[in-house]
ModelCIF file with pLDDT and N, C-alpha, C, O atoms, coordinates in Angstrom:
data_MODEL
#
_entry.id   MODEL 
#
_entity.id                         1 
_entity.type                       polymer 
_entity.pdbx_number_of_molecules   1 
#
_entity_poly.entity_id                      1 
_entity_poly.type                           'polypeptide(L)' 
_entity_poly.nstd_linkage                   no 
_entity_poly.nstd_monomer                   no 
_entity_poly.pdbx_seq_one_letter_code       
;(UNK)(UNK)(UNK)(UNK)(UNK)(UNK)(UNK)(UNK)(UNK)(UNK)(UNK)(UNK)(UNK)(UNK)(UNK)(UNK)
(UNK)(UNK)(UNK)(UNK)(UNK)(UNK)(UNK)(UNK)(UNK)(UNK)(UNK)(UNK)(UNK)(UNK)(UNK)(UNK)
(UNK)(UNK)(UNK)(UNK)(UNK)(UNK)(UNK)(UNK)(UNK)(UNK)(UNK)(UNK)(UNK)(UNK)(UNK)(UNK)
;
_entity_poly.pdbx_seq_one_letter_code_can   XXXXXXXXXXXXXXXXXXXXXXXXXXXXXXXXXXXXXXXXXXXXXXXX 
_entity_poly.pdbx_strand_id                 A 
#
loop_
_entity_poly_seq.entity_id 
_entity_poly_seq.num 
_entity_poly_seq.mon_id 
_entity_poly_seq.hetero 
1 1  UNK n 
1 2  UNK n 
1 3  UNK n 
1 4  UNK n 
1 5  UNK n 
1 6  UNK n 
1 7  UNK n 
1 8  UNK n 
1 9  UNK n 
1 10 UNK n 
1 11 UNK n 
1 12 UNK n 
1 13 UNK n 
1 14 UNK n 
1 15 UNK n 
1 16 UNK n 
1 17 UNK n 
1 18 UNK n 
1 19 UNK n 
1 20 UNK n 
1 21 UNK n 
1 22 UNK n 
1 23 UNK n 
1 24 UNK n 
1 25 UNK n 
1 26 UNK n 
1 27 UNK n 
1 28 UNK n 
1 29 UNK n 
1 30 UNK n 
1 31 UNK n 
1 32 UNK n 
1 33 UNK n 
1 34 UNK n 
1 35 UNK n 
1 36 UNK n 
1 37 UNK n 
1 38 UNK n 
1 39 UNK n 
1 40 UNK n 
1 41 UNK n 
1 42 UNK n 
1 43 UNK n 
1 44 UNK n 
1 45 UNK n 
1 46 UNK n 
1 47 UNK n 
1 48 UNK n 
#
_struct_asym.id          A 
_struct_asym.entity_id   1 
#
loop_
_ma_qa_metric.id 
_ma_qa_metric.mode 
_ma_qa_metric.name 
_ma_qa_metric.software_group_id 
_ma_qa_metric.type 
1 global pLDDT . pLDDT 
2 local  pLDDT . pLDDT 
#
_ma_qa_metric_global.metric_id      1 
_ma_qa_metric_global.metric_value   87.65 
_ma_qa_metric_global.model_id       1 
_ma_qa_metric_global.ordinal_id     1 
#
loop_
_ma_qa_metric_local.label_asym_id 
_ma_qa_metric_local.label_comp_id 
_ma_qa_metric_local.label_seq_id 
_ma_qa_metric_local.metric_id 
_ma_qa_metric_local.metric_value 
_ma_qa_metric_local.model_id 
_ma_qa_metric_local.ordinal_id 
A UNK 1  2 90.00 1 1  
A UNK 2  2 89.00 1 2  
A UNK 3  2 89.00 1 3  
A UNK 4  2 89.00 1 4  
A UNK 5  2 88.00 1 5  
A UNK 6  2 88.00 1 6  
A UNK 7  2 86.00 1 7  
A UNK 8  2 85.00 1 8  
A UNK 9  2 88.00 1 9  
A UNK 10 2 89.00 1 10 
A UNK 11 2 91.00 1 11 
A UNK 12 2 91.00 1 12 
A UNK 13 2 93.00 1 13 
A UNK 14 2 93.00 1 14 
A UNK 15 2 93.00 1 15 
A UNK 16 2 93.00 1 16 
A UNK 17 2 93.00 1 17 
A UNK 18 2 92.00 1 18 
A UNK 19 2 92.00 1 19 
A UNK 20 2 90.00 1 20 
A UNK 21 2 90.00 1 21 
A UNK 22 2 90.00 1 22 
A UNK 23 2 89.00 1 23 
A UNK 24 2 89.00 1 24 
A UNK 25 2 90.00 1 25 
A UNK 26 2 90.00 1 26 
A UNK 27 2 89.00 1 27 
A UNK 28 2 88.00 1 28 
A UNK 29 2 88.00 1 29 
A UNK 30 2 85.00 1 30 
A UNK 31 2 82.00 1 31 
A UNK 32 2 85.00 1 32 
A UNK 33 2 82.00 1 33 
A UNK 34 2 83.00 1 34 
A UNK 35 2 83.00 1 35 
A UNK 36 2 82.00 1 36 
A UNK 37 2 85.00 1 37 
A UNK 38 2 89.00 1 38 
A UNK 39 2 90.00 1 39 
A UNK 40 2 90.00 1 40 
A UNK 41 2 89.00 1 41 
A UNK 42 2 87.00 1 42 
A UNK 43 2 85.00 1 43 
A UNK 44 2 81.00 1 44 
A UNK 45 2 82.00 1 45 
A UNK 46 2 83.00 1 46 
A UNK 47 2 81.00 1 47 
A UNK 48 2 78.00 1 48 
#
loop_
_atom_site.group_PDB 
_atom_site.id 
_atom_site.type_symbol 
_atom_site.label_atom_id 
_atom_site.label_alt_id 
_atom_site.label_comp_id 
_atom_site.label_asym_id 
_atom_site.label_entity_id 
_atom_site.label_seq_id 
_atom_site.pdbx_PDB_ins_code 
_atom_site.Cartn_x 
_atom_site.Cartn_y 
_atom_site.Cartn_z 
_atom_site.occupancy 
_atom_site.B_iso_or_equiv 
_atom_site.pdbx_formal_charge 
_atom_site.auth_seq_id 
_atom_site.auth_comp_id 
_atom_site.auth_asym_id 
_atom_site.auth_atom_id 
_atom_site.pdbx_PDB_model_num 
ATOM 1   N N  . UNK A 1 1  ? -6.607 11.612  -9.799  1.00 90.00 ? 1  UNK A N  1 
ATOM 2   C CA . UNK A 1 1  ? -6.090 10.235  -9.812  1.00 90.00 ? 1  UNK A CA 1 
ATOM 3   C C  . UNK A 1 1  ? -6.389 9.539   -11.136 1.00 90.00 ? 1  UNK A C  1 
ATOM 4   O O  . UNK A 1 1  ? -7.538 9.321   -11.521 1.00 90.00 ? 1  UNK A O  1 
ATOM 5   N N  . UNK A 1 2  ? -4.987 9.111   -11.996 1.00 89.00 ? 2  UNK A N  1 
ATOM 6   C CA . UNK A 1 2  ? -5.301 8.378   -12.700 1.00 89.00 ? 2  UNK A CA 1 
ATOM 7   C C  . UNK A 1 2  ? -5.298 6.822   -12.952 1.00 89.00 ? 2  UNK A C  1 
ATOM 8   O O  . UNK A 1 2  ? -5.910 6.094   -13.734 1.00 89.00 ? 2  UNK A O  1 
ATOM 9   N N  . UNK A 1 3  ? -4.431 6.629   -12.044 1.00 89.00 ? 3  UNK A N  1 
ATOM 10  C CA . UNK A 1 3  ? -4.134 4.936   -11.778 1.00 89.00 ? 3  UNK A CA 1 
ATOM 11  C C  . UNK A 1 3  ? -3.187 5.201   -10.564 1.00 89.00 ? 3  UNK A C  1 
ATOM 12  O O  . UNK A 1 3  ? -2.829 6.260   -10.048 1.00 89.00 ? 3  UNK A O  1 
ATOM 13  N N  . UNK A 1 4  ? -2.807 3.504   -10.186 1.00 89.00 ? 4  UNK A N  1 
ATOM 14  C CA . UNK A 1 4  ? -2.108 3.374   -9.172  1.00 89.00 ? 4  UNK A CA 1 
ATOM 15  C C  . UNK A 1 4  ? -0.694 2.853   -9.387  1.00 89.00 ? 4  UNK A C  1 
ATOM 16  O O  . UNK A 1 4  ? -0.428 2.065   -10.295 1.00 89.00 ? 4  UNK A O  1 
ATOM 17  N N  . UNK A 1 5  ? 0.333  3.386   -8.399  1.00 88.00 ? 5  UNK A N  1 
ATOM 18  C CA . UNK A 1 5  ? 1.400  2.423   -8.797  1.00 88.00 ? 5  UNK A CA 1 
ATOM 19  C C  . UNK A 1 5  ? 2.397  2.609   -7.250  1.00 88.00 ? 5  UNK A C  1 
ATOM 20  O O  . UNK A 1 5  ? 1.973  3.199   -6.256  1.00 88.00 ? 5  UNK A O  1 
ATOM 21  N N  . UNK A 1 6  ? 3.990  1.856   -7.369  1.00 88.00 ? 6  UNK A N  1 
ATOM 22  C CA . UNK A 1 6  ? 4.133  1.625   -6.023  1.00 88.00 ? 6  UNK A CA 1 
ATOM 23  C C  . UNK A 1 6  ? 5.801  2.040   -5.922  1.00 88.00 ? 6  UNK A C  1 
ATOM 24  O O  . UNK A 1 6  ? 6.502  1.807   -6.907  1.00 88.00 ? 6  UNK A O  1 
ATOM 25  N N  . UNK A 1 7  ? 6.124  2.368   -5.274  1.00 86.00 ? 7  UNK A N  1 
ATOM 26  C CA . UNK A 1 7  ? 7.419  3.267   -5.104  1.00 86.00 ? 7  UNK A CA 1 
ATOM 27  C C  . UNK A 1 7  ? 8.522  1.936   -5.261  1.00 86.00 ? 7  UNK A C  1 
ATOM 28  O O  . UNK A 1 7  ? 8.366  0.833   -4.738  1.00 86.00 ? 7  UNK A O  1 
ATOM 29  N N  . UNK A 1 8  ? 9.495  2.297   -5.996  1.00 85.00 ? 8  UNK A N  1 
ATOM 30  C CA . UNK A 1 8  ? 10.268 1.342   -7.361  1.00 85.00 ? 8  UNK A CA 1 
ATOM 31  C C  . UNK A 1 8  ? 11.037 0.509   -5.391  1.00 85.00 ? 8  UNK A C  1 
ATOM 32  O O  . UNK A 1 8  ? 11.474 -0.641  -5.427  1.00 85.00 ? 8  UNK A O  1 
ATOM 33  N N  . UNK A 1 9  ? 11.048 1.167   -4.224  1.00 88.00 ? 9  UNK A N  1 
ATOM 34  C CA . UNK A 1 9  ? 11.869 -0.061  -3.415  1.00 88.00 ? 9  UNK A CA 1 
ATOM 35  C C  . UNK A 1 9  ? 11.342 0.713   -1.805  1.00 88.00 ? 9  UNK A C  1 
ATOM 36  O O  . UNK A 1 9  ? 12.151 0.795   -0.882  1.00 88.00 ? 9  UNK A O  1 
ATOM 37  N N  . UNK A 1 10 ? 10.109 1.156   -1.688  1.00 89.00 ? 10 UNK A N  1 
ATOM 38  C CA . UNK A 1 10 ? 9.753  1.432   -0.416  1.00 89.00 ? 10 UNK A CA 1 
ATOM 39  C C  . UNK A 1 10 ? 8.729  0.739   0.013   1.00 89.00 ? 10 UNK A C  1 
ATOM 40  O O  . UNK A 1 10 ? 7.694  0.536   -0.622  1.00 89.00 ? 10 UNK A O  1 
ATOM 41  N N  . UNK A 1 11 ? 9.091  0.199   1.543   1.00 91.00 ? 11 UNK A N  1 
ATOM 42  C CA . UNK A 1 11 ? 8.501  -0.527  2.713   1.00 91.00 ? 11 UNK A CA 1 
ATOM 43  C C  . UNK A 1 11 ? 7.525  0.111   3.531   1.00 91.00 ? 11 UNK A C  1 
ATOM 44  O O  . UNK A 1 11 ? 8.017  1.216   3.759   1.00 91.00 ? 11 UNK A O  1 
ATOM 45  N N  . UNK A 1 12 ? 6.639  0.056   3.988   1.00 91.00 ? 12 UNK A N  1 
ATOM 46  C CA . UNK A 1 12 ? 5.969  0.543   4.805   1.00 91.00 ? 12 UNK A CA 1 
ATOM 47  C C  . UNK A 1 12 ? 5.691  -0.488  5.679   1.00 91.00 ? 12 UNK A C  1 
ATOM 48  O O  . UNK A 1 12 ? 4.868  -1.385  5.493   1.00 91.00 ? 12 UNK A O  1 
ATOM 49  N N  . UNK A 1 13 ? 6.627  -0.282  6.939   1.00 93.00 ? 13 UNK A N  1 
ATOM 50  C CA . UNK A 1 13 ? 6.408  -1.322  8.239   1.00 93.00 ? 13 UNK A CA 1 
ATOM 51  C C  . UNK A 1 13 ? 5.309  -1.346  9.403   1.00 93.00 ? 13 UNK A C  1 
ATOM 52  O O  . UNK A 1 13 ? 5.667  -0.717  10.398  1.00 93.00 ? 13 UNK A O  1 
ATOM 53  N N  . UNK A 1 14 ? 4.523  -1.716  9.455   1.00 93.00 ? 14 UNK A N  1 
ATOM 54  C CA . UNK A 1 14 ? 3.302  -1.704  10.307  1.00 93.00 ? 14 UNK A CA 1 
ATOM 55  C C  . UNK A 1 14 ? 3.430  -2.474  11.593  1.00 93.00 ? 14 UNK A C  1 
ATOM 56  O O  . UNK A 1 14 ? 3.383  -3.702  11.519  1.00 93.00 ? 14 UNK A O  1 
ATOM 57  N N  . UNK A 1 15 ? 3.653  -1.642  13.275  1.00 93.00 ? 15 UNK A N  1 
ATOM 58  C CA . UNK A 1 15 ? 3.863  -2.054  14.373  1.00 93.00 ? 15 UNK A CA 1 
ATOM 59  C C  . UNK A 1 15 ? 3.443  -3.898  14.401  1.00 93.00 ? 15 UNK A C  1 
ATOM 60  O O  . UNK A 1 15 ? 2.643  -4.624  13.811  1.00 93.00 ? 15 UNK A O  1 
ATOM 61  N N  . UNK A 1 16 ? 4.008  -3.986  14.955  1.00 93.00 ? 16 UNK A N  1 
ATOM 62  C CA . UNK A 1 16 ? 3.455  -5.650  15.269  1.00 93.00 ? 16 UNK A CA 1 
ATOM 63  C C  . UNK A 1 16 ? 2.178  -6.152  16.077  1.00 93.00 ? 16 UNK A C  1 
ATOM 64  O O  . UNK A 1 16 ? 1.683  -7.277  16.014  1.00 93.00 ? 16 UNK A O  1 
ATOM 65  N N  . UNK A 1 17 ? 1.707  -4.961  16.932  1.00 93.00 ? 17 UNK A N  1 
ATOM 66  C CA . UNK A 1 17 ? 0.494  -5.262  17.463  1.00 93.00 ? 17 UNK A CA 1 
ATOM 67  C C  . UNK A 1 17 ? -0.702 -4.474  16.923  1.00 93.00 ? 17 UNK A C  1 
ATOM 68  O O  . UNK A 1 17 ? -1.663 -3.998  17.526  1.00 93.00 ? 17 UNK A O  1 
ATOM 69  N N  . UNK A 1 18 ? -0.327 -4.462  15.385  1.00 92.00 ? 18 UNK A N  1 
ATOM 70  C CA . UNK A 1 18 ? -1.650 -3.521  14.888  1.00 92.00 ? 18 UNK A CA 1 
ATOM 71  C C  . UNK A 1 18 ? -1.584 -4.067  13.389  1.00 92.00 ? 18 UNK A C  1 
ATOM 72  O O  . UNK A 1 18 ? -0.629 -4.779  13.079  1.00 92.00 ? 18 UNK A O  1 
ATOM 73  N N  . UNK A 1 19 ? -2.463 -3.792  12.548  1.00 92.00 ? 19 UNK A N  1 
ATOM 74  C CA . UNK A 1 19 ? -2.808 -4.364  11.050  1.00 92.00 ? 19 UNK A CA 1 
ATOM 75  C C  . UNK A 1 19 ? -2.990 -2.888  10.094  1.00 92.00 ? 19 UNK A C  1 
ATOM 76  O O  . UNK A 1 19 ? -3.484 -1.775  10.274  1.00 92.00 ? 19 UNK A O  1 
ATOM 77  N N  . UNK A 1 20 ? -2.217 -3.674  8.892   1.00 90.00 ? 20 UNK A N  1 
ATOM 78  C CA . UNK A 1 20 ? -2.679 -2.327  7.915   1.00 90.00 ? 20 UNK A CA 1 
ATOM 79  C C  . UNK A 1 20 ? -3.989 -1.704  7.526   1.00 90.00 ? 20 UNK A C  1 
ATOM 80  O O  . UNK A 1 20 ? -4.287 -0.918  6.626   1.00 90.00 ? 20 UNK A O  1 
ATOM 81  N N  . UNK A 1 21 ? -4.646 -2.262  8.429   1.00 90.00 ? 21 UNK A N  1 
ATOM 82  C CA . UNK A 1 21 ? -6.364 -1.743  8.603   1.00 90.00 ? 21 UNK A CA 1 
ATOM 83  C C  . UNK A 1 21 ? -6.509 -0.602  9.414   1.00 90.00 ? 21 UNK A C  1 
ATOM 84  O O  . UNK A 1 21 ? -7.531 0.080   9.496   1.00 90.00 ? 21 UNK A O  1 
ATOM 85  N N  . UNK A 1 22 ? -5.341 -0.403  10.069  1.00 90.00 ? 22 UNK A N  1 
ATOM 86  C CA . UNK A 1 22 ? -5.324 0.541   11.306  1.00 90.00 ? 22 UNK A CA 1 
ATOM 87  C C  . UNK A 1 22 ? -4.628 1.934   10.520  1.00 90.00 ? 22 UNK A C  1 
ATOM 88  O O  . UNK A 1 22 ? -4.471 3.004   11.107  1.00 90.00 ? 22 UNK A O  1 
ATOM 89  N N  . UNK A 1 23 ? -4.358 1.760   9.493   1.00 89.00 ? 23 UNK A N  1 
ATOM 90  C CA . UNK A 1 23 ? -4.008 2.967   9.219   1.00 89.00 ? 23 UNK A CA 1 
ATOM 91  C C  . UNK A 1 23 ? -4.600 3.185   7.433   1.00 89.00 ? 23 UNK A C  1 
ATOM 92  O O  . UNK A 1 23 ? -4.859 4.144   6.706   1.00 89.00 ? 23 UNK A O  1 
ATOM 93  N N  . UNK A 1 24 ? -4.605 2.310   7.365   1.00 89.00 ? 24 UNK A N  1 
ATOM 94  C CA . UNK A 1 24 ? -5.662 2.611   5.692   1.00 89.00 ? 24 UNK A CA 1 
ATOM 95  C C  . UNK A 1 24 ? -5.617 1.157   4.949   1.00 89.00 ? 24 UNK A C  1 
ATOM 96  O O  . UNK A 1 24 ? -4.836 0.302   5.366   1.00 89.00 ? 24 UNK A O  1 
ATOM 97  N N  . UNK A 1 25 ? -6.545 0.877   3.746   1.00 90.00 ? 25 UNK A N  1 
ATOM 98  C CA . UNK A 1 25 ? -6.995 -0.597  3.495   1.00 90.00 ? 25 UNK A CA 1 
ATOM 99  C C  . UNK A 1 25 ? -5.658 -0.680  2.436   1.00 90.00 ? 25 UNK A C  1 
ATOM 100 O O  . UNK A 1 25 ? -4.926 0.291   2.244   1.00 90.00 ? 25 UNK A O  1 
ATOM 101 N N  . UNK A 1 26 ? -5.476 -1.943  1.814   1.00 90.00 ? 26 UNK A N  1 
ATOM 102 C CA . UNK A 1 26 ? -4.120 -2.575  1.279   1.00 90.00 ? 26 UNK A CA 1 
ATOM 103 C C  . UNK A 1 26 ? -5.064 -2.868  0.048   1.00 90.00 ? 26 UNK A C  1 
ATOM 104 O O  . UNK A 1 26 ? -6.216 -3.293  0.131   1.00 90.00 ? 26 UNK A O  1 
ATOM 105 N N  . UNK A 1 27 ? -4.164 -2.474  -1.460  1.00 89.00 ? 27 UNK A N  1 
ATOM 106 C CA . UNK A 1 27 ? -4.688 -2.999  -2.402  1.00 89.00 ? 27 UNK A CA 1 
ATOM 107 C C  . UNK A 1 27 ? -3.575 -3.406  -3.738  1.00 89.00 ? 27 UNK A C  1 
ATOM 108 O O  . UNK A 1 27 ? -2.417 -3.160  -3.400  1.00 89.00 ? 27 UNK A O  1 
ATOM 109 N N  . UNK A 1 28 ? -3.655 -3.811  -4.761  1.00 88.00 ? 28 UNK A N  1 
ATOM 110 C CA . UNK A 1 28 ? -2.753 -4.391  -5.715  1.00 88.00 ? 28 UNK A CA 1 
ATOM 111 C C  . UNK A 1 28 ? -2.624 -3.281  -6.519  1.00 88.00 ? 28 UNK A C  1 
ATOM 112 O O  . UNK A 1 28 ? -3.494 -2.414  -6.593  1.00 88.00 ? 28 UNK A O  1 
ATOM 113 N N  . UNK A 1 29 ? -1.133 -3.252  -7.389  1.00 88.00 ? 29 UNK A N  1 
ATOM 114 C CA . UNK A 1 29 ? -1.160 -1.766  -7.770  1.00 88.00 ? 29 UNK A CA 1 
ATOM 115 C C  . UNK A 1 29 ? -1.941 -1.448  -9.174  1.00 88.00 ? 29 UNK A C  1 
ATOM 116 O O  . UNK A 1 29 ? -1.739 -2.088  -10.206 1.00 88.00 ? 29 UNK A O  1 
ATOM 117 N N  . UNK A 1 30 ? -2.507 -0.782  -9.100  1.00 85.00 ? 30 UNK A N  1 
ATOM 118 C CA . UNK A 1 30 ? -3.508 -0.869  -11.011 1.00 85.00 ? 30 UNK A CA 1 
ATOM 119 C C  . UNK A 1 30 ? -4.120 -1.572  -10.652 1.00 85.00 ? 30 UNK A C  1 
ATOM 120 O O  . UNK A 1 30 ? -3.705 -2.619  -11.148 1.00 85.00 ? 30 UNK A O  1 
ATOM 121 N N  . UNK A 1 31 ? -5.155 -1.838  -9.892  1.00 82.00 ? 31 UNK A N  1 
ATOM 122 C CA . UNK A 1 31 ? -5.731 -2.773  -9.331  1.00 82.00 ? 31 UNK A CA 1 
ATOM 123 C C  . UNK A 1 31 ? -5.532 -4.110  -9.840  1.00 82.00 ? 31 UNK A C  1 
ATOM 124 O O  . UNK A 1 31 ? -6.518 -4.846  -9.817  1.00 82.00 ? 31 UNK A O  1 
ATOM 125 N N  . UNK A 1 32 ? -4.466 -4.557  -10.286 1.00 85.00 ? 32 UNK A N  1 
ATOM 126 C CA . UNK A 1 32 ? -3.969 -5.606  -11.206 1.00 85.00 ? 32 UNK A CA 1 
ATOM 127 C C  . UNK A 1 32 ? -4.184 -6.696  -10.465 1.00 85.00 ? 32 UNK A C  1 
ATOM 128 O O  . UNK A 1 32 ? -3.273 -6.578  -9.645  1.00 85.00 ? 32 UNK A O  1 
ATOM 129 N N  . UNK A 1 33 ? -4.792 -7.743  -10.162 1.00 82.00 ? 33 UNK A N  1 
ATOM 130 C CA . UNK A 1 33 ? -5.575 -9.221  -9.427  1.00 82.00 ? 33 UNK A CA 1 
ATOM 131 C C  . UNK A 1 33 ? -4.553 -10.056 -9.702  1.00 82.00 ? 33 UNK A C  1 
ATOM 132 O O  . UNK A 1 33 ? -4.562 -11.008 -8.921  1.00 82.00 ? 33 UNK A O  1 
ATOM 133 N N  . UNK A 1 34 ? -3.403 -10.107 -10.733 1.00 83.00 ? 34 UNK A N  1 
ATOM 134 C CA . UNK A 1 34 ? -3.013 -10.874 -10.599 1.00 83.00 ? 34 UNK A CA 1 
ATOM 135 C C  . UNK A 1 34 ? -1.464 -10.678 -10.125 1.00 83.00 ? 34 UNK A C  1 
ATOM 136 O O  . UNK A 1 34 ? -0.720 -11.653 -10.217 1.00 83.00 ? 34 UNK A O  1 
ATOM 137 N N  . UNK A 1 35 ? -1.099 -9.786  -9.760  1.00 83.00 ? 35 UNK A N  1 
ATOM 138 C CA . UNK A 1 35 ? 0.240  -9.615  -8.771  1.00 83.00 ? 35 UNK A CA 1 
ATOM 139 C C  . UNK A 1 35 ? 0.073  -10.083 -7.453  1.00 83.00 ? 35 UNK A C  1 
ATOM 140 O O  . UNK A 1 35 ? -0.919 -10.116 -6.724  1.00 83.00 ? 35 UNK A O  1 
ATOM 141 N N  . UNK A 1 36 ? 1.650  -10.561 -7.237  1.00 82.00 ? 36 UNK A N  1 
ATOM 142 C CA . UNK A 1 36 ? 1.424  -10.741 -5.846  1.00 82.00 ? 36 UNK A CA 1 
ATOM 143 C C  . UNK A 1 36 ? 2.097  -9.920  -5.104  1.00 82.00 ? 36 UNK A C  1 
ATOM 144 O O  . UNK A 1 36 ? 2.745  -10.394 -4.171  1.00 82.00 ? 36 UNK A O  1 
ATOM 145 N N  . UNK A 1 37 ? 2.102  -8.602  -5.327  1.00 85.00 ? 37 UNK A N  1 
ATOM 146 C CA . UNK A 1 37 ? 2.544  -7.256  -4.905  1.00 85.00 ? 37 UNK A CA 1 
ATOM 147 C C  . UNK A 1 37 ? 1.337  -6.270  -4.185  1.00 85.00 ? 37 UNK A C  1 
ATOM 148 O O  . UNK A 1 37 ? 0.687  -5.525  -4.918  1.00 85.00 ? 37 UNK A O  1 
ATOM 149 N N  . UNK A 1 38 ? 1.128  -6.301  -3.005  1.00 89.00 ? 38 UNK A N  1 
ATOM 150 C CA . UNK A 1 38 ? 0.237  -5.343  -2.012  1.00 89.00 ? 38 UNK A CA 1 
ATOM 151 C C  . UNK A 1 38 ? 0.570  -4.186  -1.247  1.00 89.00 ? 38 UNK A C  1 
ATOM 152 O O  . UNK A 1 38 ? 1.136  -4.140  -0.155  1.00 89.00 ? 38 UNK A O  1 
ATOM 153 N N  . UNK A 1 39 ? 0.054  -3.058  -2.117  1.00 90.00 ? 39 UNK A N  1 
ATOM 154 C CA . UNK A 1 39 ? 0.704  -1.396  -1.693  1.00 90.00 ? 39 UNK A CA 1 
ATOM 155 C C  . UNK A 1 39 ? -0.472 -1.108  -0.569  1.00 90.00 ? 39 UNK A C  1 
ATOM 156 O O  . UNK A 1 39 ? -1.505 -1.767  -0.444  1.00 90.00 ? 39 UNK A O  1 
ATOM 157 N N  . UNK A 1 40 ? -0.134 -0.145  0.095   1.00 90.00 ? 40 UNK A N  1 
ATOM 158 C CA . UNK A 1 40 ? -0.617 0.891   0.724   1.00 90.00 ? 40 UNK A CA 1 
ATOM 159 C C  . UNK A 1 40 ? -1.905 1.507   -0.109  1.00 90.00 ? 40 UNK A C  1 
ATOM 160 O O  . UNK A 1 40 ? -1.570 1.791   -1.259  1.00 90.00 ? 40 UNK A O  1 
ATOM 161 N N  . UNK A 1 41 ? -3.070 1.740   0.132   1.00 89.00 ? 41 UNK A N  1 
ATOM 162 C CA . UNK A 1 41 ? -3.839 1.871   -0.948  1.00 89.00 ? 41 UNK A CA 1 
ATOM 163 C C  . UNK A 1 41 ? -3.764 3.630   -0.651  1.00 89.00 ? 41 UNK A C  1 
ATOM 164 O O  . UNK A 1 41 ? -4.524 4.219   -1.419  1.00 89.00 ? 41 UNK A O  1 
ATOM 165 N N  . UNK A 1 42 ? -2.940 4.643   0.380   1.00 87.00 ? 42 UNK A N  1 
ATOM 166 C CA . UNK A 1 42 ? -3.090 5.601   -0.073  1.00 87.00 ? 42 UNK A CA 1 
ATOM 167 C C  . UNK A 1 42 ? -1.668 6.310   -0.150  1.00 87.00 ? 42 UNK A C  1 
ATOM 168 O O  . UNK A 1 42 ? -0.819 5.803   0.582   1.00 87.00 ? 42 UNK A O  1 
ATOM 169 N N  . UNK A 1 43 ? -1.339 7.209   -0.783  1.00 85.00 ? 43 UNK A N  1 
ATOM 170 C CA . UNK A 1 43 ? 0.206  7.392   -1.164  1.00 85.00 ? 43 UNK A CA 1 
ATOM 171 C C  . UNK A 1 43 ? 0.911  7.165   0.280   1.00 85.00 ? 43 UNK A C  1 
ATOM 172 O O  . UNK A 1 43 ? 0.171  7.042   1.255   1.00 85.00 ? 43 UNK A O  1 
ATOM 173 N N  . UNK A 1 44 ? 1.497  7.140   0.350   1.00 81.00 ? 44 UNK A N  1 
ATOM 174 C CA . UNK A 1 44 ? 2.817  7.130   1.338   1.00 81.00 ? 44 UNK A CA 1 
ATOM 175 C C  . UNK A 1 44 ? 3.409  8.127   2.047   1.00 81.00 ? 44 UNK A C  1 
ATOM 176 O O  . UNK A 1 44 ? 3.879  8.006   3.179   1.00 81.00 ? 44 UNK A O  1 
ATOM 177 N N  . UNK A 1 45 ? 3.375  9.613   1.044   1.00 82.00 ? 45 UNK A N  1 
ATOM 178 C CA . UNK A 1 45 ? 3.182  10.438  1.844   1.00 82.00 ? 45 UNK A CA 1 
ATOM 179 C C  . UNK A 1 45 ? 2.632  10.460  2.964   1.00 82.00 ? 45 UNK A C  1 
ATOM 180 O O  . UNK A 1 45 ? 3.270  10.737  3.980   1.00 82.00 ? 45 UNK A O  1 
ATOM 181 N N  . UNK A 1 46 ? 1.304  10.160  2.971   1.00 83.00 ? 46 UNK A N  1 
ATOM 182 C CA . UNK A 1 46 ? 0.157  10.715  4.109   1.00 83.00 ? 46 UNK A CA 1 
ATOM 183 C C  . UNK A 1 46 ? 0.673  10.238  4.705   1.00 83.00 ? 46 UNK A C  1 
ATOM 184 O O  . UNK A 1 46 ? 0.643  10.867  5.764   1.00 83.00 ? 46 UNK A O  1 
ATOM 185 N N  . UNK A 1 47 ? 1.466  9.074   4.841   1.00 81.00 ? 47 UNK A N  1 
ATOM 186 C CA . UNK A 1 47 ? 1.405  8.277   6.377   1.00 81.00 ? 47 UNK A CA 1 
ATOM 187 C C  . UNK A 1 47 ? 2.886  8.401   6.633   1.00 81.00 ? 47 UNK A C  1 
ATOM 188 O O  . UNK A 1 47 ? 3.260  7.879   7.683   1.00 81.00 ? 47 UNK A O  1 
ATOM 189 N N  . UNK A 1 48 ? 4.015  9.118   5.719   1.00 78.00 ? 48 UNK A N  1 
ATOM 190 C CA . UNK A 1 48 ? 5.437  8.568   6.441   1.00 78.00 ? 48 UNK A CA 1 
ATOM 191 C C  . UNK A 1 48 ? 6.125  9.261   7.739   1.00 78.00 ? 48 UNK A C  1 
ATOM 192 O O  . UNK A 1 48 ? 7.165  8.799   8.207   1.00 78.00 ? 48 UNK A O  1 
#
């Protein structure tokens, strides 16, 4: 791993009675603090 980044137009929809805690933690991409853009903190693969 060299940095992070976030697929140029994919969603990852999370059931309505559960939080993106339930399947892995949410973070900014490049850990960049000042976007207001919040990925999946692990690829997308794992979870699609």
């Amino acid at each position: 791993k060299r940095t992070t980044g976030q697929h140029p137009g994919g969603l990852v929809v999370i059931p309505q009675d559960m939080e993106i805690c339930d399947f892995c933690p949410a973070q900014h991409p490049a850990d960049d603090k000042d976007t207001d853009i919040i990925t999946t903190h692990f690829e997308y693969h794992c979870m699609e």
